[in-house]
N, C-alpha and C. Protein backbone atom coordinates (compact mmCIF):
# COMPACT_ATOMS: atom_id res chain seq x y z
N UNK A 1 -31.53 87.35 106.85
CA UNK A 1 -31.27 87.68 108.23
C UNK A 1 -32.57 87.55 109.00
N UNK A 2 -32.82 87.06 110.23
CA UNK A 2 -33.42 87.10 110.85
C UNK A 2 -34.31 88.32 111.61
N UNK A 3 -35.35 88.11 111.21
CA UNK A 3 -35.75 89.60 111.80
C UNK A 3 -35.73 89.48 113.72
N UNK A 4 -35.32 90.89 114.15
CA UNK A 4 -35.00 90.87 115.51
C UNK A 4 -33.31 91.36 115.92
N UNK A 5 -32.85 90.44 114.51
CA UNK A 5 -31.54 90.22 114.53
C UNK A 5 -30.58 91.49 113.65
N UNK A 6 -29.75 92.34 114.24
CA UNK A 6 -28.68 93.07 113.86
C UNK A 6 -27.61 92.77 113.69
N UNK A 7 -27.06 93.75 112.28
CA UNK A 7 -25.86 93.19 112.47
C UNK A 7 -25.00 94.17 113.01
N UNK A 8 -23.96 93.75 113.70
CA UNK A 8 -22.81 94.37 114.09
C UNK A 8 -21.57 93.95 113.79
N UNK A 9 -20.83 94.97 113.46
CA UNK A 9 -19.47 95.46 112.91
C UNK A 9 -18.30 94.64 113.89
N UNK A 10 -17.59 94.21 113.22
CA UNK A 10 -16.49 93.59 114.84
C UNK A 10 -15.40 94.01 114.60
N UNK A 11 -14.86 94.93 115.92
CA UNK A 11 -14.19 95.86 116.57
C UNK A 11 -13.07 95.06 116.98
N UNK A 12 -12.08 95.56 116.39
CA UNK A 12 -10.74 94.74 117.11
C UNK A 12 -10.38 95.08 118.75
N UNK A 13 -10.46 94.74 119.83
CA UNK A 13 -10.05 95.31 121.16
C UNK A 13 -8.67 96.19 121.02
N UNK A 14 -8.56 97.10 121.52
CA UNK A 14 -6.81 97.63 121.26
C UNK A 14 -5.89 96.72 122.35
N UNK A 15 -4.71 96.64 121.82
CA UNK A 15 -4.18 95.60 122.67
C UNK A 15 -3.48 96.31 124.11
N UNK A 16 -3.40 94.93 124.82
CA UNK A 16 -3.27 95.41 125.99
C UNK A 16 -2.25 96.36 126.56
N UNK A 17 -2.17 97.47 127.20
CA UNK A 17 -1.09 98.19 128.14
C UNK A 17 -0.23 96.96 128.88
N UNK A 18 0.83 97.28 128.53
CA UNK A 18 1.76 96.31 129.47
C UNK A 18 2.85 97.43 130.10
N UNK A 19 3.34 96.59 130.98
CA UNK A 19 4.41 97.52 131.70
C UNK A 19 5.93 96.76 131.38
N UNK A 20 7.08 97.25 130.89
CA UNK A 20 8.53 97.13 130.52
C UNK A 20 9.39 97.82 131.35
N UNK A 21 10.64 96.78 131.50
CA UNK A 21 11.53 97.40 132.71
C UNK A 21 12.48 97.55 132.04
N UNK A 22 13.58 98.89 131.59
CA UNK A 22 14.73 98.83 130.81
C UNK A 22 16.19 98.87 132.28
N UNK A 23 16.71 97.61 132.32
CA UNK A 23 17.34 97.09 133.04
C UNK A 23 18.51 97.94 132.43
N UNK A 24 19.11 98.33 133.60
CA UNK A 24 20.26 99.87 133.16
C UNK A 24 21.54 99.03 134.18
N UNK A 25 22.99 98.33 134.27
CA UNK A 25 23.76 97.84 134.97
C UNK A 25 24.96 99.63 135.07
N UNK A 26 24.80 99.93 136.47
CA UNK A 26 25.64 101.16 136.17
C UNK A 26 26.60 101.51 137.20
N UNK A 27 27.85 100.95 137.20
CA UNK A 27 28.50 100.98 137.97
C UNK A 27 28.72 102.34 138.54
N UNK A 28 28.97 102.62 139.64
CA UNK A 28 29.17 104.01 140.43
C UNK A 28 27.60 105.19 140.38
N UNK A 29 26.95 105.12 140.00
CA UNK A 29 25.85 105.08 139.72
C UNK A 29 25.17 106.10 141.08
N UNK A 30 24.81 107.28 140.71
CA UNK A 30 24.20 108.47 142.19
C UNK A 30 22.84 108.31 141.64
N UNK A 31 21.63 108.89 142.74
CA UNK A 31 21.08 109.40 142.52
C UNK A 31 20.68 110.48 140.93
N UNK A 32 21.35 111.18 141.67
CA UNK A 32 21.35 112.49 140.54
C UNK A 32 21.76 111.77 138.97
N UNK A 33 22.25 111.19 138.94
CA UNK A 33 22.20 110.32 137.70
C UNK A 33 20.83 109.82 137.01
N UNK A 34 20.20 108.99 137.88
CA UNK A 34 18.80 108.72 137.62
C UNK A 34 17.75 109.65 137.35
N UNK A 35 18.22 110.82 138.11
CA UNK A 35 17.08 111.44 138.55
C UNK A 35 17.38 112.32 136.68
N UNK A 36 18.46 112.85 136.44
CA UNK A 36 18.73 112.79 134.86
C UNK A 36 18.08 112.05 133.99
N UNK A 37 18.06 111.05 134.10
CA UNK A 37 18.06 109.97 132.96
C UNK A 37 16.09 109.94 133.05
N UNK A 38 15.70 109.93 133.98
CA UNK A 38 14.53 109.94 134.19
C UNK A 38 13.80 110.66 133.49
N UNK A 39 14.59 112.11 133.50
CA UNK A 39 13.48 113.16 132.95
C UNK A 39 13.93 113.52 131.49
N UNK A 40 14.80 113.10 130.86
CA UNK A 40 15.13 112.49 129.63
C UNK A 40 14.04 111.47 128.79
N UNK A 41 13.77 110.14 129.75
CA UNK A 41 12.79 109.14 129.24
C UNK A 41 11.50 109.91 129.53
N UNK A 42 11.02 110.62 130.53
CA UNK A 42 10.01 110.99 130.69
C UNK A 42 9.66 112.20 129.72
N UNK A 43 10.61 112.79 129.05
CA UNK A 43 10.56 113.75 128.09
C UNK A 43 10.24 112.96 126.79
N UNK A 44 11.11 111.63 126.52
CA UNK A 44 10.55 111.67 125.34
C UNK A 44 9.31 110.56 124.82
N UNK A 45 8.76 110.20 126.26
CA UNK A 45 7.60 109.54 126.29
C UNK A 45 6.68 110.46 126.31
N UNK A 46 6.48 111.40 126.20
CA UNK A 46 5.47 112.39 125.99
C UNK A 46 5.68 112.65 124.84
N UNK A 47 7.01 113.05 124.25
CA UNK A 47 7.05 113.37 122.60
C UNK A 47 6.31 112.02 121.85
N UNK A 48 7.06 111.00 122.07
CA UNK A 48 6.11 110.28 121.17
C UNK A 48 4.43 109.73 121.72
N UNK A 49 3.80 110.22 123.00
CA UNK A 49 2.71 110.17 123.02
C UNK A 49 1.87 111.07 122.54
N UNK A 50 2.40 112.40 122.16
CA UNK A 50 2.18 113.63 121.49
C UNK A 50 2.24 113.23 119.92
N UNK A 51 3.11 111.96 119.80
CA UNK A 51 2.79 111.79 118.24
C UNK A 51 2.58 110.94 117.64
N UNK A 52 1.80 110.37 118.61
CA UNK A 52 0.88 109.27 118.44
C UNK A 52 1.26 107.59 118.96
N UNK A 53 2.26 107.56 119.67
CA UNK A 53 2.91 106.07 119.90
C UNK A 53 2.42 106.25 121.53
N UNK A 54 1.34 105.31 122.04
CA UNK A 54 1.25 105.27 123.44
C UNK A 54 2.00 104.87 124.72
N UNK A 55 2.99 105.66 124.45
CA UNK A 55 4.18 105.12 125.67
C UNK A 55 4.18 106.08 126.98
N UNK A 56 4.35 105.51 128.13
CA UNK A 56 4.03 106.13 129.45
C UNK A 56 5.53 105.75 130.19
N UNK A 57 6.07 107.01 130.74
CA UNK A 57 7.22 106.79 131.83
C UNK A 57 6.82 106.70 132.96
N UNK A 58 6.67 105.82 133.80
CA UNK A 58 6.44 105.53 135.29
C UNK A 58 7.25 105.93 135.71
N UNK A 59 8.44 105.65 136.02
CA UNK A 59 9.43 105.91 136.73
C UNK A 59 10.97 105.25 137.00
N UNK A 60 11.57 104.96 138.01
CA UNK A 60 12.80 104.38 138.04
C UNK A 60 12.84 104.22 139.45
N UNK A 61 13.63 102.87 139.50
CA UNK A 61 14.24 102.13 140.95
C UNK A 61 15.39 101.84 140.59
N UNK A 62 16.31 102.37 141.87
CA UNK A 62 17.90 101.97 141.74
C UNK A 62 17.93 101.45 142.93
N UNK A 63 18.48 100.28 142.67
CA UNK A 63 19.12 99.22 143.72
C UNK A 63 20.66 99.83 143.58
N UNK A 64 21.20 100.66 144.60
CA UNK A 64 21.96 101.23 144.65
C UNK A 64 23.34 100.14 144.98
N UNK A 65 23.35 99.55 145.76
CA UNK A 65 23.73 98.26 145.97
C UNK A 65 24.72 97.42 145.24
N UNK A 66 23.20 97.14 144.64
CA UNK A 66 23.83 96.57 142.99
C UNK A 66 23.84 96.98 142.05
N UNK A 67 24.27 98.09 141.85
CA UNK A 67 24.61 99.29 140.93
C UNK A 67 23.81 99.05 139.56
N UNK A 68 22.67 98.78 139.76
CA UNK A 68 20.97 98.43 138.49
C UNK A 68 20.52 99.79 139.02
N UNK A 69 19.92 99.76 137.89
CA UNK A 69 18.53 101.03 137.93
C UNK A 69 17.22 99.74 136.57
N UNK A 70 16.08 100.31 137.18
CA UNK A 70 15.07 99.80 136.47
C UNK A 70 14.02 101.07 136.14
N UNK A 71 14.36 101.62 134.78
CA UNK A 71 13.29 102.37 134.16
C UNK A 71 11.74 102.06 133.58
N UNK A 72 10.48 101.98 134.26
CA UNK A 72 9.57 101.71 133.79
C UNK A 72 8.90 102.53 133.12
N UNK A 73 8.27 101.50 131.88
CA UNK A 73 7.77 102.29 130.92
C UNK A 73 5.85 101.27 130.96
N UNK A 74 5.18 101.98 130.51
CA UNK A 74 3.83 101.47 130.37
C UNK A 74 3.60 101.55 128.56
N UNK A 75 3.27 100.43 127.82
CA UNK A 75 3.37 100.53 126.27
C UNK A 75 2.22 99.48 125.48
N UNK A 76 2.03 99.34 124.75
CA UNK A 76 1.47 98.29 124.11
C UNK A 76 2.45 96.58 123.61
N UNK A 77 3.76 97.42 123.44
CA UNK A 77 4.54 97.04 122.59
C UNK A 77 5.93 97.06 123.34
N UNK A 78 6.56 96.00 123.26
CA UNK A 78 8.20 96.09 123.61
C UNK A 78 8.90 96.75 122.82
N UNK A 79 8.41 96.98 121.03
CA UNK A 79 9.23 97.49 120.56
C UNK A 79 8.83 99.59 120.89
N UNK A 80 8.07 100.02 121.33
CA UNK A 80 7.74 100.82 121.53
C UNK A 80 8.28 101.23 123.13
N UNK A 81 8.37 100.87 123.89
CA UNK A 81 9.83 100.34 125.05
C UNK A 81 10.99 100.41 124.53
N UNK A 82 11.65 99.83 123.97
CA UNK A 82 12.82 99.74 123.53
C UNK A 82 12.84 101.41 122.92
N UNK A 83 12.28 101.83 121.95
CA UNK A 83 12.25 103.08 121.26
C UNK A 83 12.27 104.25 122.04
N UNK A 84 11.94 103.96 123.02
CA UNK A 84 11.55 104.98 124.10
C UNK A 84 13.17 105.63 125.09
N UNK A 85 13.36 103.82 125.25
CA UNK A 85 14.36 103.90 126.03
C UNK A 85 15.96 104.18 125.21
N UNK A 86 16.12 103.65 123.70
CA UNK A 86 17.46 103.83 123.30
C UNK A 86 17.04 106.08 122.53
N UNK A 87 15.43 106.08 122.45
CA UNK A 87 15.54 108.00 122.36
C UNK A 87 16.16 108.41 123.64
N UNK A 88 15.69 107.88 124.51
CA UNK A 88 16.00 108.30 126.14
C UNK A 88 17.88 108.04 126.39
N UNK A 89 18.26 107.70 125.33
CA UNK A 89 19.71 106.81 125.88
C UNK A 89 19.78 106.45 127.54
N UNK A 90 19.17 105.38 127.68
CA UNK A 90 19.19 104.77 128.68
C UNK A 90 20.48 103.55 128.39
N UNK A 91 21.18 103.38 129.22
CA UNK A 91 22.11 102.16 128.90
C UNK A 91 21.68 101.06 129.13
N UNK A 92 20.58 100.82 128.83
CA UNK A 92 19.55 99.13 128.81
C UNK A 92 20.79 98.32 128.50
N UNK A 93 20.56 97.12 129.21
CA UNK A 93 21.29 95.79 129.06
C UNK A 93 19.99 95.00 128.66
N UNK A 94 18.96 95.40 128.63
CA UNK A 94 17.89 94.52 128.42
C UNK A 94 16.67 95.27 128.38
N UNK A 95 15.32 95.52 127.67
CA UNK A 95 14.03 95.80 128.09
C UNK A 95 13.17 94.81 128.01
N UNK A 96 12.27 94.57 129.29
CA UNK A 96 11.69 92.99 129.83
C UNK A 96 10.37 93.54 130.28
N UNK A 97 9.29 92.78 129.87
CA UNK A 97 8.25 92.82 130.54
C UNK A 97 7.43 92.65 131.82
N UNK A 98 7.16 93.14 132.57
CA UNK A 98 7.20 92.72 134.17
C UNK A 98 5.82 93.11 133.87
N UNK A 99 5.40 92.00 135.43
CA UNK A 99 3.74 91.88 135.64
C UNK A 99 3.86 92.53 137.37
N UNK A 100 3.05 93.77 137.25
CA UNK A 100 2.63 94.22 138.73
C UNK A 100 1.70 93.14 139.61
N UNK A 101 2.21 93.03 140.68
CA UNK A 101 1.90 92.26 141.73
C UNK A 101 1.37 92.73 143.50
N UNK A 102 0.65 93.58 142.96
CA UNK A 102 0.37 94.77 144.16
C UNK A 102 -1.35 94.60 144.69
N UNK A 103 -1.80 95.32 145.57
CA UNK A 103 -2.98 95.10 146.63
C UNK A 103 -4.04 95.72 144.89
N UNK A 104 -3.64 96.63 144.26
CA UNK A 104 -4.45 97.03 143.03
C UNK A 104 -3.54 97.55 141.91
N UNK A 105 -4.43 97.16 140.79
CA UNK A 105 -3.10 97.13 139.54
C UNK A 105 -2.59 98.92 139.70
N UNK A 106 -1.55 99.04 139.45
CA UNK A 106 -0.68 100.84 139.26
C UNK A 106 -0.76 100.88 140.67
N UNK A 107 -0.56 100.49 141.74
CA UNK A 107 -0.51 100.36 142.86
C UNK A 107 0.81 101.05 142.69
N UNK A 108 1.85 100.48 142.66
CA UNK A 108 3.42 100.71 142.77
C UNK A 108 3.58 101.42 142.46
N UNK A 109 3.10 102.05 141.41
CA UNK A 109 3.76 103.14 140.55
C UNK A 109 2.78 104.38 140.71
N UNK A 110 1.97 104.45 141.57
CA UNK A 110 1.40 105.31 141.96
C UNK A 110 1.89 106.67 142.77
N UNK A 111 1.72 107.79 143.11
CA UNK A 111 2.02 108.47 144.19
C UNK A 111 1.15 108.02 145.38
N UNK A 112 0.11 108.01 145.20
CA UNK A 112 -0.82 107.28 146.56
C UNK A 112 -0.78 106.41 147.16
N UNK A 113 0.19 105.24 146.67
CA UNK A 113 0.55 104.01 147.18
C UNK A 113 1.51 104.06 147.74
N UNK A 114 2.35 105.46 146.75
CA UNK A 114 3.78 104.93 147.99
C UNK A 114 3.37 105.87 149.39
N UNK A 115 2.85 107.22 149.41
CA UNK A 115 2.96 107.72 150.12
C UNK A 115 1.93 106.78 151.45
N UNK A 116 0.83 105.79 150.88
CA UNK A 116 0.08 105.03 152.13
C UNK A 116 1.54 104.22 152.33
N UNK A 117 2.43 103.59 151.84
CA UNK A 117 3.05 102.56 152.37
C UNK A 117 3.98 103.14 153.03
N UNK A 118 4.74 104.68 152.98
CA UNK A 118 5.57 105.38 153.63
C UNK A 118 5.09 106.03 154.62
N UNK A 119 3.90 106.32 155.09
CA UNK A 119 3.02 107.32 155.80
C UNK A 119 3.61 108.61 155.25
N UNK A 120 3.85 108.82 154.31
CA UNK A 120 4.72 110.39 154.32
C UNK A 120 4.14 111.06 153.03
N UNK A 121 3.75 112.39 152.79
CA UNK A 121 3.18 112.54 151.17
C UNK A 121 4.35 112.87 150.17
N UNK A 122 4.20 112.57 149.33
CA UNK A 122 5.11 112.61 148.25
C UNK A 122 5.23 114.40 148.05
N UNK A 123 6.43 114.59 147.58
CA UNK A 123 6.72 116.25 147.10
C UNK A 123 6.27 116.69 145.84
């Protein structure tokens, strides 16, 4: 070895946080439904971040409309998404990876973002 020269150990990077949308098709579909189902996934994304699987509940958008709800989850892993969402019994038709597209990344899913884009503070 070169004197001057160290060696160092090589560190795998941990892989990246991604964000997953569990696409929910729910006909007749309230509020208060979501707002259920929400704190269900958000319950047991803490259990398994409590036991060691890094999964994060953002939140949920219902296109009321079109009777969808979109549960976001923040994970390493789709299959860690998926796990999250069939503990959560979410009625996924699908869990898909989506890329945020906002002024700064967690923009959207922020409380501070929505309340600058609403002028109004969040409760």
């Amino acid at each position: 070895m070169r004197a001057g020269w160290r060696r160092h150990s090589v560190r795998r990077m941990p892989d990246p946080v991604r964000t997953f949308l569990a696409e929910c098709f729910l006909p007749g579909v309230h509020a208060s439904d979501v707002e259920a189902a929400a704190a269900r996934a958000r319950a047991v994304a803490d259990d398994l971040r409590a036991n060691g699987t890094p999964v994060e509940y953002l939140g949920a958008l219902l296109v009321e409309q079109d009777e969808v709800v979109f549960h976001a989850f923040r994970a390493r892993a789709l299959g860690d998404a998926l796990d999250a969402s069939r503990r959560a019994g979410l009625p996924f038709e699908r869990v898909i990876e989506s890329v945020e597209v906002a002024a700064a990344v967690g923009a959207f899913w922020s409380p501070a973002a929505s309340s600058a884009a609403t002028g109004k503070e969040m409760a």
